[in-house]
PDB file of N, CA and C in Angstrom:
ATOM      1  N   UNK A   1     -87.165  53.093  12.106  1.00  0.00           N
ATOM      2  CA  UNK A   1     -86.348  52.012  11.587  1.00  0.00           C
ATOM      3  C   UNK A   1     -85.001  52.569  11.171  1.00  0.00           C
ATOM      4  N   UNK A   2     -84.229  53.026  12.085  1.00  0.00           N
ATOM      5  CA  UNK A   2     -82.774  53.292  12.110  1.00  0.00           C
ATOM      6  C   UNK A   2     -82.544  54.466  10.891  1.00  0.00           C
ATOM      7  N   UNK A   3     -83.695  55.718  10.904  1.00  0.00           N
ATOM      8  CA  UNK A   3     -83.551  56.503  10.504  1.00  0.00           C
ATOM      9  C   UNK A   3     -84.269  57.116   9.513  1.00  0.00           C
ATOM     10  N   UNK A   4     -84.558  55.637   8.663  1.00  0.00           N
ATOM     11  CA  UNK A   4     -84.737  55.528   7.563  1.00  0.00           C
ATOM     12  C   UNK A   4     -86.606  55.732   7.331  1.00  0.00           C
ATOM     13  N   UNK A   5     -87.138  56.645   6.306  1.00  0.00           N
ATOM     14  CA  UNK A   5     -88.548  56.580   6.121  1.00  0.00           C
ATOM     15  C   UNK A   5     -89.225  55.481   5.521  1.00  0.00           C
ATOM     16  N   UNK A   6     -90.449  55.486   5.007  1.00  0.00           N
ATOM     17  CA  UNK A   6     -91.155  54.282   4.371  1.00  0.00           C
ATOM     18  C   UNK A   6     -90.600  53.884   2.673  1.00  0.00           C
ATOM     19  N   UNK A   7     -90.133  54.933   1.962  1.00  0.00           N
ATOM     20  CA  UNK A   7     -89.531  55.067   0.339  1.00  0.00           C
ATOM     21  C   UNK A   7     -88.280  54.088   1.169  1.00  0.00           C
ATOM     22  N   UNK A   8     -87.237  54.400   1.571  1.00  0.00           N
ATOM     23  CA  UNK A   8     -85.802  54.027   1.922  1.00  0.00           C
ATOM     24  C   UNK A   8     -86.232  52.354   2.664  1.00  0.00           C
ATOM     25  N   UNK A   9     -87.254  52.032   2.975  1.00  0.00           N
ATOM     26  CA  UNK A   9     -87.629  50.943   3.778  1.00  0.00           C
ATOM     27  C   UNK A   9     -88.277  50.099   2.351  1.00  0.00           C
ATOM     28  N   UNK A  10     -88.621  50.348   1.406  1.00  0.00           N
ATOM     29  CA  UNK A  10     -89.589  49.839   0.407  1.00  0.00           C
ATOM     30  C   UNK A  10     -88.034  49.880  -0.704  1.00  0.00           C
ATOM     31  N   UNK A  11     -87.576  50.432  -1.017  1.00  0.00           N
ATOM     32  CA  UNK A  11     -86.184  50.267  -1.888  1.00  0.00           C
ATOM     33  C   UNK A  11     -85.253  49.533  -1.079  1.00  0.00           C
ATOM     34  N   UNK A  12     -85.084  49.311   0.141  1.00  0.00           N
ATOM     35  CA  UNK A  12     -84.200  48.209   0.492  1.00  0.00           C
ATOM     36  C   UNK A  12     -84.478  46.991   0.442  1.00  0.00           C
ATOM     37  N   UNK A  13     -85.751  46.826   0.700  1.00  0.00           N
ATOM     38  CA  UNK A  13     -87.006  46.011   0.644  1.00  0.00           C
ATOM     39  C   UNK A  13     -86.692  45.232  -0.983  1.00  0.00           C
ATOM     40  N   UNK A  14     -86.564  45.650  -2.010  1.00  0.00           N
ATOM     41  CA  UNK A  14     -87.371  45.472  -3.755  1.00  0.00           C
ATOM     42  C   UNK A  14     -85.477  45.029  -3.662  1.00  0.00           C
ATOM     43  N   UNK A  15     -84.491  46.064  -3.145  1.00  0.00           N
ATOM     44  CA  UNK A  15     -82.690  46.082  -3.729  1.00  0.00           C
ATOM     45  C   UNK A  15     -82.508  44.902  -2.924  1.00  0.00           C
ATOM     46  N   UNK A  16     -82.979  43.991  -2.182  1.00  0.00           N
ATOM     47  CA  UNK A  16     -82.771  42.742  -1.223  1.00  0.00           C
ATOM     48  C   UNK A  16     -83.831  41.684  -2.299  1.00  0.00           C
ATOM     49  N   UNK A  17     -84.519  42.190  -2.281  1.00  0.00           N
ATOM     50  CA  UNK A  17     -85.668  40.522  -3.473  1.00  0.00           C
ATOM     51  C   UNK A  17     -84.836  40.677  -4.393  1.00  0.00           C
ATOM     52  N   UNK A  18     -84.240  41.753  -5.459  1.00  0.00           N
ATOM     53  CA  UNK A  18     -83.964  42.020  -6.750  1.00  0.00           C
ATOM     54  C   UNK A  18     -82.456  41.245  -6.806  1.00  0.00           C
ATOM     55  N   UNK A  19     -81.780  40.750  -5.613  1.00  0.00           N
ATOM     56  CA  UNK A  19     -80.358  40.735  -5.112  1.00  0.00           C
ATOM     57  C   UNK A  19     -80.478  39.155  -5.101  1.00  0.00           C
ATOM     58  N   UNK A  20     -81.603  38.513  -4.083  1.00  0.00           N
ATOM     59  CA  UNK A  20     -82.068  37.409  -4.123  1.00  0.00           C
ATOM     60  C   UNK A  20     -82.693  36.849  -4.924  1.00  0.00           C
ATOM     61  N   UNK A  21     -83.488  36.950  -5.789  1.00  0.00           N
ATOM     62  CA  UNK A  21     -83.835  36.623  -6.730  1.00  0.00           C
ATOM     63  C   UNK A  21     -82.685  36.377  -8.029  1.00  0.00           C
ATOM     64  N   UNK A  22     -82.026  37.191  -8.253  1.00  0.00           N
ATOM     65  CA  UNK A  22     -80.669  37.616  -9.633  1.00  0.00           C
ATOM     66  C   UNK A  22     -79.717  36.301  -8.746  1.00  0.00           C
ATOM     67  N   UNK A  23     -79.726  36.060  -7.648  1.00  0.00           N
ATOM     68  CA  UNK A  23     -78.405  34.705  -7.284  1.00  0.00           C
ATOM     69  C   UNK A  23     -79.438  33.650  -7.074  1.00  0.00           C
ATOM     70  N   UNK A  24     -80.375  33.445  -7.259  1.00  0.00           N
ATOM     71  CA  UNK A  24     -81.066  32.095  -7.124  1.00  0.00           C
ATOM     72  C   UNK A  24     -81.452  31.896  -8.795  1.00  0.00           C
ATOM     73  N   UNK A  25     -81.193  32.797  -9.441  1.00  0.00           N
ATOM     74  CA  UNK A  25     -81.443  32.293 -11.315  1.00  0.00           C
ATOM     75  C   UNK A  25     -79.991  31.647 -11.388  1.00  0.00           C
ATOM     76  N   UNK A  26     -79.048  32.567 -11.100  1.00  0.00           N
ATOM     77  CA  UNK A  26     -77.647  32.551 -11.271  1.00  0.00           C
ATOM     78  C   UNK A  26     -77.250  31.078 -10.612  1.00  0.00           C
ATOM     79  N   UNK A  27     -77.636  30.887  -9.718  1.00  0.00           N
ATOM     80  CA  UNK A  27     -77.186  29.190  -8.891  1.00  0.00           C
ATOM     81  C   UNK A  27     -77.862  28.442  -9.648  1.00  0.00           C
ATOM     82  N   UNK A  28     -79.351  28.630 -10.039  1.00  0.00           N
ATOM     83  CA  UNK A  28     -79.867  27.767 -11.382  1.00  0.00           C
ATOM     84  C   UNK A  28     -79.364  26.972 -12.176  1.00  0.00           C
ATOM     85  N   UNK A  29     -78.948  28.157 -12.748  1.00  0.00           N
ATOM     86  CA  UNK A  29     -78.319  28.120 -14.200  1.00  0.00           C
ATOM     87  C   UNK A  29     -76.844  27.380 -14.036  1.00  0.00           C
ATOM     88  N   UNK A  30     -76.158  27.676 -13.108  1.00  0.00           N
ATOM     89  CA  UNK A  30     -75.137  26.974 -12.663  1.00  0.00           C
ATOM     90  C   UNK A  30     -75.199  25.719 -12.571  1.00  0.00           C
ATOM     91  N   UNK A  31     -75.933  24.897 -11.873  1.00  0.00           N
ATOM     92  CA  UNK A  31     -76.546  23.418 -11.623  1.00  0.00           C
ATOM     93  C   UNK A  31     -76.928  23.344 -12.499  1.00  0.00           C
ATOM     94  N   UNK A  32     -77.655  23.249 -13.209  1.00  0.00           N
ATOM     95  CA  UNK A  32     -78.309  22.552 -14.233  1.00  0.00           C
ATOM     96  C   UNK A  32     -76.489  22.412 -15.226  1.00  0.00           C
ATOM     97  N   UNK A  33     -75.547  23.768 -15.626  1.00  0.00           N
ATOM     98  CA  UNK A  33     -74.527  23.306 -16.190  1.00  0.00           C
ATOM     99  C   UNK A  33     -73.796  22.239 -15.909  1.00  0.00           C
ATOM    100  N   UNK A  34     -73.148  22.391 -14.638  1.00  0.00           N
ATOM    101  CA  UNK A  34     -73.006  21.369 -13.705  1.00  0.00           C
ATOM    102  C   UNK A  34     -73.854  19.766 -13.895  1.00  0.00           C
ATOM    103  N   UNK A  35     -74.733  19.905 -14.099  1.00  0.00           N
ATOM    104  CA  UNK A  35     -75.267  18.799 -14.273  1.00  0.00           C
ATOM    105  C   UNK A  35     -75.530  17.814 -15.277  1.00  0.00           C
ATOM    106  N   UNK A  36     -75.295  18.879 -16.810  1.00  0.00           N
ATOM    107  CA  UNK A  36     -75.082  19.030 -17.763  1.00  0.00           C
ATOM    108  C   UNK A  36     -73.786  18.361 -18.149  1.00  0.00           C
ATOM    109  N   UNK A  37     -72.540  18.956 -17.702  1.00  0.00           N
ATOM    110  CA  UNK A  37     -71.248  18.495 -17.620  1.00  0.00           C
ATOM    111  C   UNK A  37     -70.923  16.809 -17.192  1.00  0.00           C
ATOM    112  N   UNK A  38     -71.910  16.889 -15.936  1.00  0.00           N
ATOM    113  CA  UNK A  38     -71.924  15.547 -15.436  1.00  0.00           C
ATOM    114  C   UNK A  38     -72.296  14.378 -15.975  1.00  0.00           C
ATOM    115  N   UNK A  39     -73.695  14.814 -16.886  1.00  0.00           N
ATOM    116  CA  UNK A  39     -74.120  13.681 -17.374  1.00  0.00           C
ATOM    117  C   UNK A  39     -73.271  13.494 -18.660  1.00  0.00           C
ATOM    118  N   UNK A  40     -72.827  14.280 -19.527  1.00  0.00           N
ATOM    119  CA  UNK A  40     -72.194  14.378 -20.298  1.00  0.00           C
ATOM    120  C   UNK A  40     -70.682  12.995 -20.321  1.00  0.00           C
ATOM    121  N   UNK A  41     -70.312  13.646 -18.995  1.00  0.00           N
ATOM    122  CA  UNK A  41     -69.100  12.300 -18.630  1.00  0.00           C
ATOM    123  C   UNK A  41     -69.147  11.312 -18.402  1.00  0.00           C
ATOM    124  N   UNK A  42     -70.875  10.847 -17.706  1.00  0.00           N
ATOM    125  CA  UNK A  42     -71.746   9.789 -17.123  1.00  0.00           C
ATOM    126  C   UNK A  42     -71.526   8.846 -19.045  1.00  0.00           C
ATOM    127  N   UNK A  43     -72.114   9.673 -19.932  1.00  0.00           N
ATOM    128  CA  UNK A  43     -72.403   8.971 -21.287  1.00  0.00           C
ATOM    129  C   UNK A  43     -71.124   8.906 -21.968  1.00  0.00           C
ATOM    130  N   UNK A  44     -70.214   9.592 -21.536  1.00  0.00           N
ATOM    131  CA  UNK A  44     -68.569   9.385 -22.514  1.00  0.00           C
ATOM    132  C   UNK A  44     -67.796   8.067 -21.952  1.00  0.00           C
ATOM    133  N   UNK A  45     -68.252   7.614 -20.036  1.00  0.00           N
ATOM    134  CA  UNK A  45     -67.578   6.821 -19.715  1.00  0.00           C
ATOM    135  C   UNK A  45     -68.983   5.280 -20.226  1.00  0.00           C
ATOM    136  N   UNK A  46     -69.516   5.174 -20.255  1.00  0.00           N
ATOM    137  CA  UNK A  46     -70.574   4.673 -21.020  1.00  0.00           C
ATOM    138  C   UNK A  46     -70.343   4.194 -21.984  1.00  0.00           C
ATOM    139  N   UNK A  47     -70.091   4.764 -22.967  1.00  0.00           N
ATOM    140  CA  UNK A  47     -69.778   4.591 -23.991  1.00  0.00           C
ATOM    141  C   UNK A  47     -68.106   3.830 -24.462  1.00  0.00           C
ATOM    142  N   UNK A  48     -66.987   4.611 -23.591  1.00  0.00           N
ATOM    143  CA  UNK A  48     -66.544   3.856 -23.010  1.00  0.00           C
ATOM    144  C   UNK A  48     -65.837   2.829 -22.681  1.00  0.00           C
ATOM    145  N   UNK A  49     -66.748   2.285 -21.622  1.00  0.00           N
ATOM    146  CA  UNK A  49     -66.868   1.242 -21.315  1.00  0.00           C
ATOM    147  C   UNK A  49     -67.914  -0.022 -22.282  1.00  0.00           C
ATOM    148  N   UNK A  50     -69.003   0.019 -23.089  1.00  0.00           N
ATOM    149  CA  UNK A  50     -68.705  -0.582 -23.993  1.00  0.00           C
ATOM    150  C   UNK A  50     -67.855  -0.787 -25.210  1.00  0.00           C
ATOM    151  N   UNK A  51     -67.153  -0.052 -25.334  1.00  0.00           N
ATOM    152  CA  UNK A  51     -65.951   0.072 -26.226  1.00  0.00           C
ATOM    153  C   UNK A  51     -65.611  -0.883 -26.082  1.00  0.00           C
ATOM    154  N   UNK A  52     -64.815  -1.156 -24.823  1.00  0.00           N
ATOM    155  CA  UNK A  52     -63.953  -1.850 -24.047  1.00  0.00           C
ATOM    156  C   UNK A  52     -64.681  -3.121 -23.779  1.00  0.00           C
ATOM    157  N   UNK A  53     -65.725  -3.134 -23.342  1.00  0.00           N
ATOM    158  CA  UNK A  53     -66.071  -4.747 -23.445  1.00  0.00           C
ATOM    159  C   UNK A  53     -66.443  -5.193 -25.064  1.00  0.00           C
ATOM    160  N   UNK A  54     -66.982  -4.682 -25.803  1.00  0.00           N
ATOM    161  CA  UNK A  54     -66.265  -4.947 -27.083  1.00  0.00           C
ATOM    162  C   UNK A  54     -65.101  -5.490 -27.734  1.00  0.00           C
ATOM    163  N   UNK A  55     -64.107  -4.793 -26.842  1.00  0.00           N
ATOM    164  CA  UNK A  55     -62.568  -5.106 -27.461  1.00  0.00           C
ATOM    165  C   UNK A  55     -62.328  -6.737 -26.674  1.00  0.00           C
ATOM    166  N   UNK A  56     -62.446  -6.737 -25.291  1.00  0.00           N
ATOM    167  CA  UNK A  56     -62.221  -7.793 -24.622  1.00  0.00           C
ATOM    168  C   UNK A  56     -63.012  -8.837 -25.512  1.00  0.00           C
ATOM    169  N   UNK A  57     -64.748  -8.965 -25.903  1.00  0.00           N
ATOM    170  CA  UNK A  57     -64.994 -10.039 -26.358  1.00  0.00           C
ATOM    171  C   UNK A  57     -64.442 -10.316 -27.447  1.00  0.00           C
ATOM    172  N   UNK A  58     -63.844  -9.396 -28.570  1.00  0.00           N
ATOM    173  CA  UNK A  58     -63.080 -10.117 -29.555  1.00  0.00           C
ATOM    174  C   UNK A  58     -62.247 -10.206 -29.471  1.00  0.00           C
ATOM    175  N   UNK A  59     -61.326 -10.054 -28.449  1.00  0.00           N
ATOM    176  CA  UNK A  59     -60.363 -10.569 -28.056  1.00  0.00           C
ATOM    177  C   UNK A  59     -60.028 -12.232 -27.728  1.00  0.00           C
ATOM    178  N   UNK A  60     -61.229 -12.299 -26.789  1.00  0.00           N
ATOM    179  CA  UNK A  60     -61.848 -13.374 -26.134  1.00  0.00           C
ATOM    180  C   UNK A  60     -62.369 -14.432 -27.384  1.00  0.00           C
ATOM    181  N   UNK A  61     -62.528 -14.467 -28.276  1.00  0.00           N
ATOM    182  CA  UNK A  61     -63.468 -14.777 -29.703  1.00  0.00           C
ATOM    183  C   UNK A  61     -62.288 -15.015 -30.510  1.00  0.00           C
ATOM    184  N   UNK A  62     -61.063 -14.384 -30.455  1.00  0.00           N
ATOM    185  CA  UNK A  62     -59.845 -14.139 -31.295  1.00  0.00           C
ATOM    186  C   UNK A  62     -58.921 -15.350 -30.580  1.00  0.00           C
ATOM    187  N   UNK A  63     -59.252 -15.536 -29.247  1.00  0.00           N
ATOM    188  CA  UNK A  63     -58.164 -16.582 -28.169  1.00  0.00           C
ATOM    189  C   UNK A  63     -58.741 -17.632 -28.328  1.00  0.00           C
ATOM    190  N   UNK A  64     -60.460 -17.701 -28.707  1.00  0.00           N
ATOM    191  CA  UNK A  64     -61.186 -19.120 -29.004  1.00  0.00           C
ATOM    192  C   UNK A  64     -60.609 -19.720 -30.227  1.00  0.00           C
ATOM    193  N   UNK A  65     -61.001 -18.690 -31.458  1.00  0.00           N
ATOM    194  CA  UNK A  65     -60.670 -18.866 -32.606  1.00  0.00           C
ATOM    195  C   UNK A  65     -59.185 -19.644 -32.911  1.00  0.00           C
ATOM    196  N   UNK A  66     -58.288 -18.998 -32.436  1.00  0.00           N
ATOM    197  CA  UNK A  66     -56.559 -19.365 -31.985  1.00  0.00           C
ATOM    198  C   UNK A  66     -56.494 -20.427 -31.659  1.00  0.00           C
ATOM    199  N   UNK A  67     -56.930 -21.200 -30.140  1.00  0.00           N
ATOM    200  CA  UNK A  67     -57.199 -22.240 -29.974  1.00  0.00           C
ATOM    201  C   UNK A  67     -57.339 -23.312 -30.663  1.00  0.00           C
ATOM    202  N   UNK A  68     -59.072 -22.990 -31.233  1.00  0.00           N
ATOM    203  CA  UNK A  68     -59.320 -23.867 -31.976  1.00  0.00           C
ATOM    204  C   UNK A  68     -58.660 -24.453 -33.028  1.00  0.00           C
ATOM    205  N   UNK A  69     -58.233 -23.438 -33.950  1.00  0.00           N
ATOM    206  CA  UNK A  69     -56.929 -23.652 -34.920  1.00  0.00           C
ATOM    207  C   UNK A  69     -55.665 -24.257 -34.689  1.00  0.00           C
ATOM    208  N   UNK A  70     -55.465 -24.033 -33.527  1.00  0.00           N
ATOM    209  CA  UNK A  70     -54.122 -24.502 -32.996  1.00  0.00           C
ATOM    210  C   UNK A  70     -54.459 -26.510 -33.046  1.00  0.00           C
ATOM    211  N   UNK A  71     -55.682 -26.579 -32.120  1.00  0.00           N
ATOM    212  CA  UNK A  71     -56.214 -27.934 -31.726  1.00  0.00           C
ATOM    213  C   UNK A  71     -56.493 -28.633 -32.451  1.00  0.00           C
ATOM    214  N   UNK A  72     -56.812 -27.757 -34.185  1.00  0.00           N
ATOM    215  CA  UNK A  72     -56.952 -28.543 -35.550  1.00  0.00           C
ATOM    216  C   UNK A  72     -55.807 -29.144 -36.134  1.00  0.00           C
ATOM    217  N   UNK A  73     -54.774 -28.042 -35.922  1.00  0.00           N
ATOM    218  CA  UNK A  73     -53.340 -28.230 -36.681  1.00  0.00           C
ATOM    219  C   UNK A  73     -52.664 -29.446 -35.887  1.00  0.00           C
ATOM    220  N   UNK A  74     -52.742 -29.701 -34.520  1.00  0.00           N
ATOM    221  CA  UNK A  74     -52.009 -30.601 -33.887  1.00  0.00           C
ATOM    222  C   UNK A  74     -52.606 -31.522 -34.492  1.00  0.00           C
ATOM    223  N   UNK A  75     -54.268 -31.696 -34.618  1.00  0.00           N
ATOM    224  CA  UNK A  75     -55.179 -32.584 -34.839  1.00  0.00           C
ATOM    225  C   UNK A  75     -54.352 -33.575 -35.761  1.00  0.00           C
ATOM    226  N   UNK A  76     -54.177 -33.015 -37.299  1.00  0.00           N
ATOM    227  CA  UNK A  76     -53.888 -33.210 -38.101  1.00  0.00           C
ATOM    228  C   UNK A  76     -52.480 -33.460 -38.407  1.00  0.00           C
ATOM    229  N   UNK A  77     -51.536 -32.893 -37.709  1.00  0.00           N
ATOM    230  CA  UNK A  77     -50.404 -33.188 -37.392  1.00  0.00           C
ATOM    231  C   UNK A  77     -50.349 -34.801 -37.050  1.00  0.00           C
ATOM    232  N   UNK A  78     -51.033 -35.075 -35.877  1.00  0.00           N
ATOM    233  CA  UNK A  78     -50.838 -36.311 -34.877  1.00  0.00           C
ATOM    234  C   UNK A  78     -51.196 -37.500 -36.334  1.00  0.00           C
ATOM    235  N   UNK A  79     -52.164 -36.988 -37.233  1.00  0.00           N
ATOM    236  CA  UNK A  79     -53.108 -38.302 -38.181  1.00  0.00           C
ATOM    237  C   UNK A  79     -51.872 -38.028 -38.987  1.00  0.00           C
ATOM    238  N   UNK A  80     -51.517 -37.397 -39.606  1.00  0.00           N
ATOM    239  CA  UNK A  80     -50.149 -37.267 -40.316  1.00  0.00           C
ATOM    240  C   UNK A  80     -49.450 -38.462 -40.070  1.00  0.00           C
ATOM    241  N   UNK A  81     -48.787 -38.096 -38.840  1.00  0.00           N
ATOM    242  CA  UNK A  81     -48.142 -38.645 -38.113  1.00  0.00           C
ATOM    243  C   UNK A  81     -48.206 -40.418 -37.892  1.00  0.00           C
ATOM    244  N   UNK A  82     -49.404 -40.257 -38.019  1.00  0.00           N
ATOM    245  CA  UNK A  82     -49.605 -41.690 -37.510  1.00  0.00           C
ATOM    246  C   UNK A  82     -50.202 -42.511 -38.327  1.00  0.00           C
ATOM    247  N   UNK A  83     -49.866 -41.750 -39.737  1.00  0.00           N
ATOM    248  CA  UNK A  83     -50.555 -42.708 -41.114  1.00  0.00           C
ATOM    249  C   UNK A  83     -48.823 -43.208 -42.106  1.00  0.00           C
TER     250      UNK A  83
END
């Protein structure tokens, strides 16, 4: 085997698993960070985004409210008006 005895065939052997093994923990550990990171942004835009539909419904609740007030004041305006 290109020179090499059974010791030099059994240490290239263990320095190739020991090589493969050390980058398949290492890619692991990587992904899972990675994934980590991800979900992380998954729950910040989440969060968010109910913020934000929050803000819109009282907004929305604030334009009813407005309204309504507005539709009282004319209300009362017009009976004013017409007494």
């Amino acid at each position: 085997m290109f020179g090499m005895d059974v010791w030099d065939a059994v240490l290239l052997a263990a320095g190739g698993h020991l090589a493969v093994i050390t980058l398949v923990r290492l890619m692991h550990r990587r992904r899972d960070l990675i994934i980590e990171d991800l979900s992380r942004e998954v729950e910040l835009e989440k969060e968010r985004l109910q913020e934000e539909r929050k803000k819109q419904h009282r907004r929305e609740a604030r334009g009813k409210m407005e309204q309504h007030q507005r539709e009282q004041f004319e209300k009362r305006m017009r009976e004013r008006d017409a007494a």
